[in-house]
PDB file of N, CA and C in Angstrom:
ATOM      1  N   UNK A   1     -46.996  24.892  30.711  1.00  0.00           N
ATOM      2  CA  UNK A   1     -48.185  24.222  31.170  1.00  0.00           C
ATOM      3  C   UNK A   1     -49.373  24.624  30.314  1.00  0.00           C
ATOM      4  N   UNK A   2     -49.347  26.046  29.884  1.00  0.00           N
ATOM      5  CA  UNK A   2     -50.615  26.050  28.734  1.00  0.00           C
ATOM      6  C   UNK A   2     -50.908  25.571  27.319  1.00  0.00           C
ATOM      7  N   UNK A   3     -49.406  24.880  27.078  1.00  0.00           N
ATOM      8  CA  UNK A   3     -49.629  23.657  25.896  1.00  0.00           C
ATOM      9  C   UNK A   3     -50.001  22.989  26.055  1.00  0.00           C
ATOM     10  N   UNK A   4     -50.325  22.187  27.189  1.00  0.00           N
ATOM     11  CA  UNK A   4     -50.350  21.061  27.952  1.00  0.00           C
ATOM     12  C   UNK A   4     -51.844  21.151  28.221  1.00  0.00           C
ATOM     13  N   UNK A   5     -52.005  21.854  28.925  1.00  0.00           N
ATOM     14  CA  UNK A   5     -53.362  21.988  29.342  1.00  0.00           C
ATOM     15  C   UNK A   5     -54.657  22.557  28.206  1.00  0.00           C
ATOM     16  N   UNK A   6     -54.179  22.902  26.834  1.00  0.00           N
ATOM     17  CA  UNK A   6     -54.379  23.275  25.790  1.00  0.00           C
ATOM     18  C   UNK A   6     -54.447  22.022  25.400  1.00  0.00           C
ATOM     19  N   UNK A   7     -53.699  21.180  25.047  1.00  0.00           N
ATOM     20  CA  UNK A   7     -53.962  20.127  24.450  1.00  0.00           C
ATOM     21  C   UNK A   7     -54.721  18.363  24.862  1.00  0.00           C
ATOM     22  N   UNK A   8     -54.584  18.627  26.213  1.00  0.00           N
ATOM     23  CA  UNK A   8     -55.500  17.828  26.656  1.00  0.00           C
ATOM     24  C   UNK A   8     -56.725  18.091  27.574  1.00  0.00           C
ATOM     25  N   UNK A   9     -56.926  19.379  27.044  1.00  0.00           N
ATOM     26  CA  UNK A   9     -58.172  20.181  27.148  1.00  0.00           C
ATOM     27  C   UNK A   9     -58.594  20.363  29.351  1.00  0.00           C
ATOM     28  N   UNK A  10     -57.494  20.389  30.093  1.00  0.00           N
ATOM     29  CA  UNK A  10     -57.486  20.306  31.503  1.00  0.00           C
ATOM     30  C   UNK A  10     -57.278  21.729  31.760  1.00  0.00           C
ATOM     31  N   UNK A  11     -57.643  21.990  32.719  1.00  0.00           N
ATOM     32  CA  UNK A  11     -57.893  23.561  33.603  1.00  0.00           C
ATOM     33  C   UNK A  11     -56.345  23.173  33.656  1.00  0.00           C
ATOM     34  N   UNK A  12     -55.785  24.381  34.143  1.00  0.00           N
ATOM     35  CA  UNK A  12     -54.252  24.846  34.670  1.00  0.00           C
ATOM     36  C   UNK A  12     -54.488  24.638  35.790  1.00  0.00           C
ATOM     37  N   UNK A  13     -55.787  24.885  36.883  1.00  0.00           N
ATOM     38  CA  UNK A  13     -55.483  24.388  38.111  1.00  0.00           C
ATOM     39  C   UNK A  13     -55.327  22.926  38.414  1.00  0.00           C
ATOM     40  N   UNK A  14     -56.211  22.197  37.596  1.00  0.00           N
ATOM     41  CA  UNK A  14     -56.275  20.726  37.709  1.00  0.00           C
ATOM     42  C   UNK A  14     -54.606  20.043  37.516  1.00  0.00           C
ATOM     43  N   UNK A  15     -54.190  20.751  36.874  1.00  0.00           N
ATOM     44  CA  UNK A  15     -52.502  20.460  36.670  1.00  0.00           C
ATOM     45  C   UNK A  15     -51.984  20.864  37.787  1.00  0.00           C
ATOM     46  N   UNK A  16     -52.013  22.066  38.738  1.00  0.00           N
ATOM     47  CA  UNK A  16     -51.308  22.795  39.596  1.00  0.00           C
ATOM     48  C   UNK A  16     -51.853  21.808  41.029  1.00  0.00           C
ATOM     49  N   UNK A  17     -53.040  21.157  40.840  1.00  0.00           N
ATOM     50  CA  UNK A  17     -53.335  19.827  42.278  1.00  0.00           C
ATOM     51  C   UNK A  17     -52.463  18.762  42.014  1.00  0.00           C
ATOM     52  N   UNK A  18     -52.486  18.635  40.311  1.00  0.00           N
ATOM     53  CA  UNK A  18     -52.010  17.000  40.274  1.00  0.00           C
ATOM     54  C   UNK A  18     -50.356  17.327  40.861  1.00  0.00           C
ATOM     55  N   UNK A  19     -49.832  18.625  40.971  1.00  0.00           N
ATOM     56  CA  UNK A  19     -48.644  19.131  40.523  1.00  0.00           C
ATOM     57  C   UNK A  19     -47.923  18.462  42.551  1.00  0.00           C
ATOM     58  N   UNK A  20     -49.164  19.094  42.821  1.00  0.00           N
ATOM     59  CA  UNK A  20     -49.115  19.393  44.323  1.00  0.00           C
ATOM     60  C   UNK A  20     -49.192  18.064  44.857  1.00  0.00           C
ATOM     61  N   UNK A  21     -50.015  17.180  44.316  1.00  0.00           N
ATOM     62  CA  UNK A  21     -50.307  16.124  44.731  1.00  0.00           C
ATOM     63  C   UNK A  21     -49.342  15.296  45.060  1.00  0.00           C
ATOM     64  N   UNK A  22     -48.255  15.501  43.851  1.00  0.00           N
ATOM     65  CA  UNK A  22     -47.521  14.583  43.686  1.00  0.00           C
ATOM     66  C   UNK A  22     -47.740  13.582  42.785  1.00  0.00           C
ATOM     67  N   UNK A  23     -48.873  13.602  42.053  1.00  0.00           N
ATOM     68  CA  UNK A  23     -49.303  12.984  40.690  1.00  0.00           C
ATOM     69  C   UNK A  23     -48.677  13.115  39.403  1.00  0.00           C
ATOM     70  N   UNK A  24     -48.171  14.389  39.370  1.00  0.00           N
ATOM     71  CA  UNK A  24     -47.337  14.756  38.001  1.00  0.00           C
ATOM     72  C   UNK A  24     -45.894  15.720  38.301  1.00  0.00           C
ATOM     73  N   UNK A  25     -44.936  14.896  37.950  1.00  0.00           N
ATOM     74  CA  UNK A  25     -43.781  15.939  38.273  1.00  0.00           C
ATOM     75  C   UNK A  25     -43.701  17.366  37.449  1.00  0.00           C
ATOM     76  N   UNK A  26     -43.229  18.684  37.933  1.00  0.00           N
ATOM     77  CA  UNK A  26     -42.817  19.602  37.392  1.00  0.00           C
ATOM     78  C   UNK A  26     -41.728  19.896  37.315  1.00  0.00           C
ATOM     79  N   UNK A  27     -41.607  21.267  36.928  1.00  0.00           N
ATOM     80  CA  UNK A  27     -40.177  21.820  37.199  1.00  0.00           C
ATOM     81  C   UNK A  27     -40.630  23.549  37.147  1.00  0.00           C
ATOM     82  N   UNK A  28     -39.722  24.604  37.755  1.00  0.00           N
ATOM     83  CA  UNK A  28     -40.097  25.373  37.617  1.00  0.00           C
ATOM     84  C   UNK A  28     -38.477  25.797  37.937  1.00  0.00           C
ATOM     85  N   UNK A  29     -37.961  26.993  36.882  1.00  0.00           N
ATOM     86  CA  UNK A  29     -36.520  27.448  36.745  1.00  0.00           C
ATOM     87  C   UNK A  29     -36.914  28.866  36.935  1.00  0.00           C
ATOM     88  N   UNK A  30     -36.024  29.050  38.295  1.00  0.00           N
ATOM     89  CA  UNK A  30     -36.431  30.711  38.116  1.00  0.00           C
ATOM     90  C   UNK A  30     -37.376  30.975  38.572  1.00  0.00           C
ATOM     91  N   UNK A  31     -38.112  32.381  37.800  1.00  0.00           N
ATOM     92  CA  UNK A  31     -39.540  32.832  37.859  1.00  0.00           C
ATOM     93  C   UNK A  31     -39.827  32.303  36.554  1.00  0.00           C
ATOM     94  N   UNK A  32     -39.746  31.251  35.948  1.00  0.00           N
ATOM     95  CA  UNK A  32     -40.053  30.827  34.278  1.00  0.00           C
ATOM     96  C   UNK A  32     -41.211  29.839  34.770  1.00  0.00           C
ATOM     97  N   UNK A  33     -42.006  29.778  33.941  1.00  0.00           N
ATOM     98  CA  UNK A  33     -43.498  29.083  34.271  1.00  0.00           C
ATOM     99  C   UNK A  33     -43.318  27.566  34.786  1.00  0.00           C
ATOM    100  N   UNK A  34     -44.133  27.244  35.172  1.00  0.00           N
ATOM    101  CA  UNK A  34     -43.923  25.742  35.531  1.00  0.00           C
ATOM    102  C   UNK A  34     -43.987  24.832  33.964  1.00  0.00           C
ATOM    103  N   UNK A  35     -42.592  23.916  33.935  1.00  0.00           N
ATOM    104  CA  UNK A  35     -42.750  23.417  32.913  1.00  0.00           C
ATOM    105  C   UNK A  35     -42.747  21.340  33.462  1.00  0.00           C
ATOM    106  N   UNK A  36     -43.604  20.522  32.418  1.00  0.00           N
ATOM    107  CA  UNK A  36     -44.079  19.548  32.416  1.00  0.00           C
ATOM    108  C   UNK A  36     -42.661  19.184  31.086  1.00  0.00           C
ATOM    109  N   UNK A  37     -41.885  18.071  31.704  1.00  0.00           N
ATOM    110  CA  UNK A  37     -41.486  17.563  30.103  1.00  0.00           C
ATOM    111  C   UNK A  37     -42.299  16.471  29.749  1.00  0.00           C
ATOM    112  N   UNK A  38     -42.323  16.287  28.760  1.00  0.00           N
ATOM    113  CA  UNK A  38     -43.191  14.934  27.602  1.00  0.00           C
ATOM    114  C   UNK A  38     -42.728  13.657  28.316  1.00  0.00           C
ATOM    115  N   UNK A  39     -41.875  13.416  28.986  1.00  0.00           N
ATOM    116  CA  UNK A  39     -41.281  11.861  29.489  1.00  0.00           C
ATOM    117  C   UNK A  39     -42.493  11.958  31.076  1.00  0.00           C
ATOM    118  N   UNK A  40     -42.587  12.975  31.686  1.00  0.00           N
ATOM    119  CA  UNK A  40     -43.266  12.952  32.907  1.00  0.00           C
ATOM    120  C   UNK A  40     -45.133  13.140  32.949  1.00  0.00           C
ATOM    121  N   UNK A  41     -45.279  13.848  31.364  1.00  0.00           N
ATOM    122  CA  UNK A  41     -46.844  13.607  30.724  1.00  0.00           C
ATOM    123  C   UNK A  41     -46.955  12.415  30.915  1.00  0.00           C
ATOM    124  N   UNK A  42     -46.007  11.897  30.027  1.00  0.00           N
ATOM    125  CA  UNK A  42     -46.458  10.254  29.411  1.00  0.00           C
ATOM    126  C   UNK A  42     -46.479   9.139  30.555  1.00  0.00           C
ATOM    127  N   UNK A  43     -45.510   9.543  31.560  1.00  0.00           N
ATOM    128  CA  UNK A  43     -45.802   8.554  32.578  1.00  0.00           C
ATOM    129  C   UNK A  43     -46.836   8.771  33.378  1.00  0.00           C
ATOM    130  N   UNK A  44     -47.313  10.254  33.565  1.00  0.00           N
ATOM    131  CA  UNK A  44     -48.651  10.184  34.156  1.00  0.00           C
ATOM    132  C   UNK A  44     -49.857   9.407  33.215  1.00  0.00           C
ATOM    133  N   UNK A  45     -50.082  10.151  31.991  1.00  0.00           N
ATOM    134  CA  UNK A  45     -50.958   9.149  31.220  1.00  0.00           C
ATOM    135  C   UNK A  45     -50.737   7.727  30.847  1.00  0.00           C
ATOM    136  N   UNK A  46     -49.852   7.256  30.887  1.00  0.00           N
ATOM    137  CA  UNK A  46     -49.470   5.811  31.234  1.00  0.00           C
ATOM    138  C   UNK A  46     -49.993   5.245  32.374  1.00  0.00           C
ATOM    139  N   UNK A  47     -50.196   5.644  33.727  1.00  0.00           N
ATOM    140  CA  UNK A  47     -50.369   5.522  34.962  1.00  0.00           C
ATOM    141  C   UNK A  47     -52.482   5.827  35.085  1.00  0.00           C
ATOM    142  N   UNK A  48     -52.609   6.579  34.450  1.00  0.00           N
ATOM    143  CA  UNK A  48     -54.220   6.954  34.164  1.00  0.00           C
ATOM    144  C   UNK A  48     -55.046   5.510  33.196  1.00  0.00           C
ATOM    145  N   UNK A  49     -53.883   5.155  32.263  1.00  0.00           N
ATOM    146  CA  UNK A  49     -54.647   4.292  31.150  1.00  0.00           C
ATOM    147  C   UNK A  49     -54.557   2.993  31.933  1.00  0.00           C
ATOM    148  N   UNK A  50     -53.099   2.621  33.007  1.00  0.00           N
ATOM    149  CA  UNK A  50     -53.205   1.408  33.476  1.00  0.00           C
ATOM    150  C   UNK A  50     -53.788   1.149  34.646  1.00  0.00           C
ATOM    151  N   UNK A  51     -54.570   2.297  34.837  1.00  0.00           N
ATOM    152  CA  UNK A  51     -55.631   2.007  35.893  1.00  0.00           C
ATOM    153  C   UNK A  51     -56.774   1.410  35.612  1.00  0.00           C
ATOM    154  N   UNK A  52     -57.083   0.358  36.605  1.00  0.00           N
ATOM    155  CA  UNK A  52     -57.897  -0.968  36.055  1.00  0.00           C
ATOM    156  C   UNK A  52     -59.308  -0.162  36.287  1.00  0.00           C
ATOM    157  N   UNK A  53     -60.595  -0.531  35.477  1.00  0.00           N
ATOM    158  CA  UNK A  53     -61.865   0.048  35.690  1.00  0.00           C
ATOM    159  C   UNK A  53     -62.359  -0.946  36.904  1.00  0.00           C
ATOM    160  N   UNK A  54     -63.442  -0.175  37.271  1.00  0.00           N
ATOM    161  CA  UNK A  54     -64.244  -1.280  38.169  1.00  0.00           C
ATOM    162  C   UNK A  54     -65.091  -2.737  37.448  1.00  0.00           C
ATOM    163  N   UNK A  55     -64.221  -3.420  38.362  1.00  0.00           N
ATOM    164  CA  UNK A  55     -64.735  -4.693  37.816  1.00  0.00           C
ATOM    165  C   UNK A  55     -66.516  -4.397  38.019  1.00  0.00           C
ATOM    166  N   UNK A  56     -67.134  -5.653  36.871  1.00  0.00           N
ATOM    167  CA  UNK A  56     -68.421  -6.393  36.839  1.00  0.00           C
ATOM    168  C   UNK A  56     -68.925  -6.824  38.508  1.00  0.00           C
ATOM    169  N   UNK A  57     -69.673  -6.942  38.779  1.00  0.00           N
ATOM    170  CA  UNK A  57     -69.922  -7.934  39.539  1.00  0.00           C
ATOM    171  C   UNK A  57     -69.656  -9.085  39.252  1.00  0.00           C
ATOM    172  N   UNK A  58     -69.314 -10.253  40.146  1.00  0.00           N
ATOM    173  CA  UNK A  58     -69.049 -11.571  39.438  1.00  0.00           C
ATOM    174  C   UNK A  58     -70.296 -12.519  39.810  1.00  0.00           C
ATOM    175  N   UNK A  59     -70.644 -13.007  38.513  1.00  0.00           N
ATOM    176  CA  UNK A  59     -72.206 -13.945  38.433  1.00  0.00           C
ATOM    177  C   UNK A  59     -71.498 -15.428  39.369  1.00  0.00           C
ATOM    178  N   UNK A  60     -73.407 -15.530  39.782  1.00  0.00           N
ATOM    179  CA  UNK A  60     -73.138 -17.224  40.645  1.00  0.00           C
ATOM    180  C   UNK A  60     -73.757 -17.571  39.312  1.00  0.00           C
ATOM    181  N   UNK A  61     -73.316 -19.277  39.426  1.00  0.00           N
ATOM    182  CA  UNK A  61     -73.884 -19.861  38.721  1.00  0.00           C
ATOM    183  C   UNK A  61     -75.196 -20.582  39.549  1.00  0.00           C
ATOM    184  N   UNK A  62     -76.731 -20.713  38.750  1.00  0.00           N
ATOM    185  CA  UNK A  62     -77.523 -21.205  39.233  1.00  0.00           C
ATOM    186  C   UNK A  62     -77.080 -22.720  39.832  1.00  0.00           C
ATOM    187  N   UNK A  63     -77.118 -22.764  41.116  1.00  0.00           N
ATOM    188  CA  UNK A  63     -76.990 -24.245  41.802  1.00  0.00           C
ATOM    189  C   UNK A  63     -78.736 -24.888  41.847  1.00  0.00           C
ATOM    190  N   UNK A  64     -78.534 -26.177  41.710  1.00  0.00           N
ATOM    191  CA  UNK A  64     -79.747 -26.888  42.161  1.00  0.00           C
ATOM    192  C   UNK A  64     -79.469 -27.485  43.119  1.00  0.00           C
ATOM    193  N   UNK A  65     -80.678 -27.489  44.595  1.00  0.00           N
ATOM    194  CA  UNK A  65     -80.664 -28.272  45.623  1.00  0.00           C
ATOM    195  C   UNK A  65     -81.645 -29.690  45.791  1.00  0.00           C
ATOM    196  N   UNK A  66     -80.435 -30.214  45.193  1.00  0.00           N
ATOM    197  CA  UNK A  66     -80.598 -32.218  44.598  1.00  0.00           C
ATOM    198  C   UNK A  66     -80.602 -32.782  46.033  1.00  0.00           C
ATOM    199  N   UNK A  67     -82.116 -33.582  46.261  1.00  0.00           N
ATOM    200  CA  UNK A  67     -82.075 -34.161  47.481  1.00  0.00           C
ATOM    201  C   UNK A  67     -81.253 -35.680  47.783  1.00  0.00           C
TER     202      UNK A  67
END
């Protein structure tokens, strides 16, 4: 996890919520550190990028009230 969190510059705890959350799978063997493989990064950052932004507001178009 400190490659990880090294390289996309995230606290180790912020990993250890998403961990908890259920946002990012782990693994942990043993007493051996919690490890992230690259297939379960990528689907979290896959899942981050295809999150839609907040839309615009959507414009009216000026109506005229034609008697």
């Amino acid at each position: 996890m400190g490659r990880v969190s090294t390289k996309l510059q995230y606290a180790r705890s912020n990993f250890r919520m998403l961990i908890t959350d259920g946002k990012l799978r782990a693994s942990r063997i043993s007493s051996c550190p919690i490890r992230i493989s690259e297939v379960n990064l990528q689907v979290y950052l896959d899942g981050l990028a295809n999150m839609s932004a907040p839309s615009a507001p959507a414009t009216r178009s000026a109506r005229t009230n034609r008697p």
